[in-house]
Protein backbone atom coordinates (compact mmCIF):
# COMPACT_ATOMS: atom_id res chain seq x y z
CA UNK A 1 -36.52 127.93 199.21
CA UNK A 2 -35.49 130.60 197.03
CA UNK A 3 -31.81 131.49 197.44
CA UNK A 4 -31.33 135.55 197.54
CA UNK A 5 -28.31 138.08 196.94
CA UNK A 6 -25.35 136.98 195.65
CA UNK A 7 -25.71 133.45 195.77
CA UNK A 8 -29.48 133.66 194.24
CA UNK A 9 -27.53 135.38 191.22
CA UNK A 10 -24.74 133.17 190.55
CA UNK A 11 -27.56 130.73 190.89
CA UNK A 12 -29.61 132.17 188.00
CA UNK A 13 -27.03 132.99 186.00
CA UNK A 14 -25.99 129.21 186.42
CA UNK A 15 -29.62 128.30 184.98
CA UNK A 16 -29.73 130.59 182.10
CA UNK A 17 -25.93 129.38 181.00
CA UNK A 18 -27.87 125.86 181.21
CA UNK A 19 -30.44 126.48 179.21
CA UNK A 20 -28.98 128.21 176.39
CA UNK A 21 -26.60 125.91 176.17
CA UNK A 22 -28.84 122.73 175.87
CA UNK A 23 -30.84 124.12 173.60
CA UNK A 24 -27.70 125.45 171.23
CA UNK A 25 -26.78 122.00 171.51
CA UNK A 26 -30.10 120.17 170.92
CA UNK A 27 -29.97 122.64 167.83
CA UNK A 28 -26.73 121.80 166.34
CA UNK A 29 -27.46 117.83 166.89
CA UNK A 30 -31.08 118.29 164.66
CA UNK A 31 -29.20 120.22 161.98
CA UNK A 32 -25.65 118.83 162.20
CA UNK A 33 -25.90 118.03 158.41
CA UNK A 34 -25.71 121.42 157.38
CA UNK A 35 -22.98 122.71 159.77
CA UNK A 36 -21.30 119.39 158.59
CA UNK A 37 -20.99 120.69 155.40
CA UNK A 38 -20.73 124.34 156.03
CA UNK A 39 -17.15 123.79 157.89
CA UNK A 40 -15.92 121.16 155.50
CA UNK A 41 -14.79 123.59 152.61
CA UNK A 42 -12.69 125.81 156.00
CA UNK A 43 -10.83 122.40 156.98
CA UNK A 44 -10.08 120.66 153.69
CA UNK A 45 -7.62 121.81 151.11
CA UNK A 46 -8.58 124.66 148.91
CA UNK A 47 -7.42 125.12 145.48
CA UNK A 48 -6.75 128.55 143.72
CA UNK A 49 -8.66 130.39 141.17
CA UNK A 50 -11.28 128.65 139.25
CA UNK A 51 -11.04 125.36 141.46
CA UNK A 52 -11.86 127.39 144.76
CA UNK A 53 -14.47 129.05 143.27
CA UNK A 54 -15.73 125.59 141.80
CA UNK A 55 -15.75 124.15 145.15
CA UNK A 56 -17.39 127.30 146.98
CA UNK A 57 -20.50 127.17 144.67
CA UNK A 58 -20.28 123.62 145.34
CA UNK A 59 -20.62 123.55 148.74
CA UNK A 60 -23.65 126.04 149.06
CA UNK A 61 -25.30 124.36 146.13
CA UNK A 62 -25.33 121.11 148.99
CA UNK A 63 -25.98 123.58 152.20
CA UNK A 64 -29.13 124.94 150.24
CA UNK A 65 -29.89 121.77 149.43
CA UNK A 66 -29.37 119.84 153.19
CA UNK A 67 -30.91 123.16 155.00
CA UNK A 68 -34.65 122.95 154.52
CA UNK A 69 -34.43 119.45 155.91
CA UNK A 70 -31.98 120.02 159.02
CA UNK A 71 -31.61 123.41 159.63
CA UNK A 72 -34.34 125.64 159.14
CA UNK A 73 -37.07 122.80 160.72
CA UNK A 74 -34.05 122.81 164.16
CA UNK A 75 -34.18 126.50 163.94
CA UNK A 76 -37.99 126.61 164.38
CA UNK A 77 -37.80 124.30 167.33
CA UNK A 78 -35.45 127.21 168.98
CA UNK A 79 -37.17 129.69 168.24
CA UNK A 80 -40.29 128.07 169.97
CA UNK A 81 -38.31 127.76 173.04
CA UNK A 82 -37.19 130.99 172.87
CA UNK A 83 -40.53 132.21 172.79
CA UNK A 84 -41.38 130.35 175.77
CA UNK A 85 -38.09 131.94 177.50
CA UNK A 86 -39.10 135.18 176.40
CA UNK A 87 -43.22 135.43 177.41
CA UNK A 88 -41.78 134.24 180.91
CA UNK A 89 -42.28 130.12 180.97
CA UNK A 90 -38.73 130.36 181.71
CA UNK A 91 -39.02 126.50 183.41
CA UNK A 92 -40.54 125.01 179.81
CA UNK A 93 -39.10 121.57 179.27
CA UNK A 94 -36.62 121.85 177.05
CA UNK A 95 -36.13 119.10 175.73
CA UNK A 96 -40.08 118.09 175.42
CA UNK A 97 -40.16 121.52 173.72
CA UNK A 98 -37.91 121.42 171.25
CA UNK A 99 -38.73 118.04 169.52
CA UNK A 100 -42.52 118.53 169.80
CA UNK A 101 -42.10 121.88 167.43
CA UNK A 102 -39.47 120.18 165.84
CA UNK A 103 -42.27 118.01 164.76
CA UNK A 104 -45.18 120.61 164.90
CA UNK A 105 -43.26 122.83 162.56
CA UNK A 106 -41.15 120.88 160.20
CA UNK A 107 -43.71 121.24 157.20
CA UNK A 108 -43.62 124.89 157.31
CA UNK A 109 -39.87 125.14 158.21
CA UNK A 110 -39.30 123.05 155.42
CA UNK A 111 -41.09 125.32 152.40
CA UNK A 112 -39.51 128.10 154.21
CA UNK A 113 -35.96 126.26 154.28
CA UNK A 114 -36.25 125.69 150.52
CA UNK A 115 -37.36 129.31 149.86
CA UNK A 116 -34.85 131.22 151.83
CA UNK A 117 -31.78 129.05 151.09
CA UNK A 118 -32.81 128.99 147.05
CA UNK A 119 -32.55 132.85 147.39
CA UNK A 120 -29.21 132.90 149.62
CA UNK A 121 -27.64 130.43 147.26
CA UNK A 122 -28.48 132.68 144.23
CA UNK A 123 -27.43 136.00 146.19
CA UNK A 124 -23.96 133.84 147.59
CA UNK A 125 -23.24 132.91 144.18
CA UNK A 126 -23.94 136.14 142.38
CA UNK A 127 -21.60 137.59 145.48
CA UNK A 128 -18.88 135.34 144.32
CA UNK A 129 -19.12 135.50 140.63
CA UNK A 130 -19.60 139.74 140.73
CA UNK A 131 -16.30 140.17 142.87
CA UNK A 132 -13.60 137.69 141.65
CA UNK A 133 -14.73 136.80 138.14
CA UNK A 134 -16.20 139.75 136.32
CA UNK A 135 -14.14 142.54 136.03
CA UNK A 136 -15.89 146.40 136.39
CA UNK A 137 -18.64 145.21 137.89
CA UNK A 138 -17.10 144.43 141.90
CA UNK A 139 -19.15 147.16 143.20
CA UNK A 140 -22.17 145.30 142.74
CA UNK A 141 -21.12 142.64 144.91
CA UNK A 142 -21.63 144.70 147.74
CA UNK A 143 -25.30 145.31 146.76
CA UNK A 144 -25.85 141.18 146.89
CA UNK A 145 -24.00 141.68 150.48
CA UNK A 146 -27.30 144.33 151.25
CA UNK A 147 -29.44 141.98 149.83
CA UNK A 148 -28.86 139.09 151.63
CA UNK A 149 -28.89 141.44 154.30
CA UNK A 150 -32.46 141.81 154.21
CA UNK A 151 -33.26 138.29 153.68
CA UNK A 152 -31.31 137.47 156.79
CA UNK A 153 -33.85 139.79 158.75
CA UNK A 154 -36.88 138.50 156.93
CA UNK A 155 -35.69 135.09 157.75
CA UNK A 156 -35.65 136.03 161.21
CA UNK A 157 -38.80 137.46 161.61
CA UNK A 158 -40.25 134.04 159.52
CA UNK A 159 -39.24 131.94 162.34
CA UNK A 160 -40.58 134.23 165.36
CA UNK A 161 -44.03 134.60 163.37
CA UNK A 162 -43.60 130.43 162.90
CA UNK A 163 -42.86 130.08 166.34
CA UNK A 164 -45.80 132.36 167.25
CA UNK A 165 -48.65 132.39 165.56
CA UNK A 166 -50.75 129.50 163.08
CA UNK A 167 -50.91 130.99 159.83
CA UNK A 168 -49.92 129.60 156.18
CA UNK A 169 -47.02 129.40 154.75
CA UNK A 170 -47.80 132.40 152.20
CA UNK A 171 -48.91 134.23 154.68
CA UNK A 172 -45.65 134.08 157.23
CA UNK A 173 -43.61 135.02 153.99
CA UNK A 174 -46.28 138.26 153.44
CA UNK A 175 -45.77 139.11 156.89
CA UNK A 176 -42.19 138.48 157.31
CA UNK A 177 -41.55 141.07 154.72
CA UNK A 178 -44.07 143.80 155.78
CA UNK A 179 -42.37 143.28 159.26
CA UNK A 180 -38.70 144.33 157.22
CA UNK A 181 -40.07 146.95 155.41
CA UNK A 182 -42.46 147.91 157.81
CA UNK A 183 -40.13 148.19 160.74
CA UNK A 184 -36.36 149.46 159.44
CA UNK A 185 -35.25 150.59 162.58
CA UNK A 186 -36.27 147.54 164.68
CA UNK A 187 -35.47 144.45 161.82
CA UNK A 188 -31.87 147.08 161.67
CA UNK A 189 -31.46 146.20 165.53
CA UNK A 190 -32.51 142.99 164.73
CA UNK A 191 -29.49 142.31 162.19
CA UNK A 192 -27.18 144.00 163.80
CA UNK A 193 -27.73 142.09 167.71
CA UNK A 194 -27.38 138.92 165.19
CA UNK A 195 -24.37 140.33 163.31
CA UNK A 196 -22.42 141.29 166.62
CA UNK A 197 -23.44 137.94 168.32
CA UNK A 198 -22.01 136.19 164.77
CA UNK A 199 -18.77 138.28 165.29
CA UNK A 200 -17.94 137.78 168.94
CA UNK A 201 -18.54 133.92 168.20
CA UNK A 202 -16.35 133.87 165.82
CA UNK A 203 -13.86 135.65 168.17
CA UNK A 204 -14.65 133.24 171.22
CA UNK A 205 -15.18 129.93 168.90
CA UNK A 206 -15.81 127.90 171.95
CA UNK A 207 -18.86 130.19 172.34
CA UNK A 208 -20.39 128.46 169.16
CA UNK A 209 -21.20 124.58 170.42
CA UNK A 210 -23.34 126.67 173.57
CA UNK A 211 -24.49 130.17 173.18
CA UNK A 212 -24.23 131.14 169.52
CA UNK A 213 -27.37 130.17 168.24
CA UNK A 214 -29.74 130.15 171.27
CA UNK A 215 -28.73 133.30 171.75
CA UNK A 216 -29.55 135.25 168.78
CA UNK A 217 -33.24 133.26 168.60
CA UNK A 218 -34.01 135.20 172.02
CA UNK A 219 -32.70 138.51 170.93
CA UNK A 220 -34.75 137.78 167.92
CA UNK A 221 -37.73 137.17 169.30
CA UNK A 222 -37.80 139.76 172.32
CA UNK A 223 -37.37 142.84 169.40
CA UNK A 224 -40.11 140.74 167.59
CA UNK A 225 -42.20 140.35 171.31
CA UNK A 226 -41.91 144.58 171.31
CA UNK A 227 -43.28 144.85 167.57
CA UNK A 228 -46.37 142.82 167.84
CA UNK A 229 -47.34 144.40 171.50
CA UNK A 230 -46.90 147.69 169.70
CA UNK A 231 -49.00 146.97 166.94
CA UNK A 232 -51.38 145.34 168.98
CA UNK A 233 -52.06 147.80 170.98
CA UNK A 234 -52.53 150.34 168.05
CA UNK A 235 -54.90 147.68 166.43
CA UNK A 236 -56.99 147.79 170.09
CA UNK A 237 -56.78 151.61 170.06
CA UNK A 238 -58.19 151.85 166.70
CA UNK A 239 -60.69 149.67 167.22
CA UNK A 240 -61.75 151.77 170.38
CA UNK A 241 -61.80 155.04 167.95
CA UNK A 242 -64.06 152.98 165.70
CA UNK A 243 -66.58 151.63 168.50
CA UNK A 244 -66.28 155.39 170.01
CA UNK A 245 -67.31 157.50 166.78
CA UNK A 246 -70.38 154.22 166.06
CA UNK A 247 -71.88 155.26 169.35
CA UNK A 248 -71.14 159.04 168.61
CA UNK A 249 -73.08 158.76 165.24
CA UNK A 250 -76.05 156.64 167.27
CA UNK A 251 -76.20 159.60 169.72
CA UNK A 252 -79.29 162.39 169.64
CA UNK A 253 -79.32 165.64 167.06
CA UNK A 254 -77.74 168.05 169.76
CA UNK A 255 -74.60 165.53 170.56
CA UNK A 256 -74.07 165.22 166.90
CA UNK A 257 -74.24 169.20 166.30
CA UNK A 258 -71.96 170.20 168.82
CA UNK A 259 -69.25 167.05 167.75
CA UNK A 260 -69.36 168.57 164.31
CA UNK A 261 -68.67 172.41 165.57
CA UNK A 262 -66.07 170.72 167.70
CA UNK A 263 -64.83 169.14 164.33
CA UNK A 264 -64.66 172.01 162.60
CA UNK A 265 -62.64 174.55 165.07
CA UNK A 266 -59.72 171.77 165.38
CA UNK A 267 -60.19 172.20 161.25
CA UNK A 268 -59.76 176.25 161.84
């Protein structure tokens, strides 16, 4: 029996808190390597200068390295559950749905892990090196910041076209970045839900180990649901405009006459 008003709503509330949570968990677990070493360098001693540089550009030299094996392949398993979440199978198995496109995925997570986290490490690095160790040139730090920017929204729209769709590898990257360009004000929403979800997790740290990542892969993939209905319907439309004007040009000499009159006073 369904439980209504107030009750019913504490009720679902208590259900979504449980399943972002699991799966923000399940997803930390399958890519704990990475966050292993991503907090390491914010708990152990830092030197000054040179040294803390030194042990900066080591420590993303290992995340990039680590990530294409534990993170991006975990991310693609939330993503898929997001989808489900999102297209309304909001009872999906979690579990069983996570490690099955764990496994489904991990190929193409992986030779998208080791593309994306190449370029972040370069853009990181460059960051680093621009602002603290070459004078007169600090101002183009903040153009790696917009880079990395828009390889943080590309990356995002990889794993919903992953987590939705079977095409190759080449082909998610293609479409990944046609969906950035493509769609400013959108991917902008995009990075900025991600960005604000970052921020208030970082506020609320005990938001992290439940909500932090689960969360942004559904905001991700709802602005993503809203694209690809869009452009789907204006790939059916224009398909209808092409069937329409086939039978138009099949139709008798009179038909055709007064279509072309018609034609020409829009022109006028």
């Amino acid at each position: 029996m369904e439980m209504r008003g107030m009750m019913g709503g504490f009720y679902k509330i208590s259900e979504w808190i449980m399943r972002l949570s699991v799966t923000n968990v399940l997803w930390l677990l399958t890519s704990f390597p990475f966050w292993f070493l991503f907090i390491t360098p914010f708990i152990s001693p830092q030197g000054e200068g040179d040294a803390a540089s030194g042990s900066l550009v080591s420590a993303v030299i290992l995340m990039a390295i680590v990530a294409p094996f534990t993170l991006f392949p975990a991310t693609s398993a939330m993503f898929s559950v997001a989808r489900k979440w999102v297209l309304g199978d909001v009872d999906v198995p979690l579990f069983k749905t996570f490690f099955r496109n764990y496994k489904q995925n991990y190929v193409q997570a992986m030779i998208g892990g080791i593309f994306y986290a190449l370029l972040f490490a370069i853009l990181i690095i460059d960051f680093q090196v621009y602002l603290k160790q070459i004078s007169g040139f600090q101002i183009l730090a903040y153009l790696f910041i917009a880079l990395m920017l828009l390889l943080l929204i590309s990356m995002l729209h990889f794993f919903s076209l992953l987590s939705h769709f079977h095409m190759k590898t080449v082909q998610l990257f293609k479409n990944a970045l046609i969906l950035t360009i493509g769609r400013p004000f959108r991917s902008l929403a995009m990075a900025i839900g991600a960005v604000v979800v970052i921020a208030i997790s970082l506020r609320f740290t005990f938001l992290l180990p439940f909500f932090f990542g689960s969360i942004i892969a559904v905001y991700t993939f709802f602005n993503f649901n809203i694209v690809i209905q869009k452009m789907m319907l204006m790939k059916e439309q224009a398909e209808a405009d092409s069937d329409e004007e086939t039978d138009d040009a099949n139709g008798d000499e009179s038909q055709e006459d007064k279509s072309v009159n018609l034609e020409k006073k829009s022109q006028d």
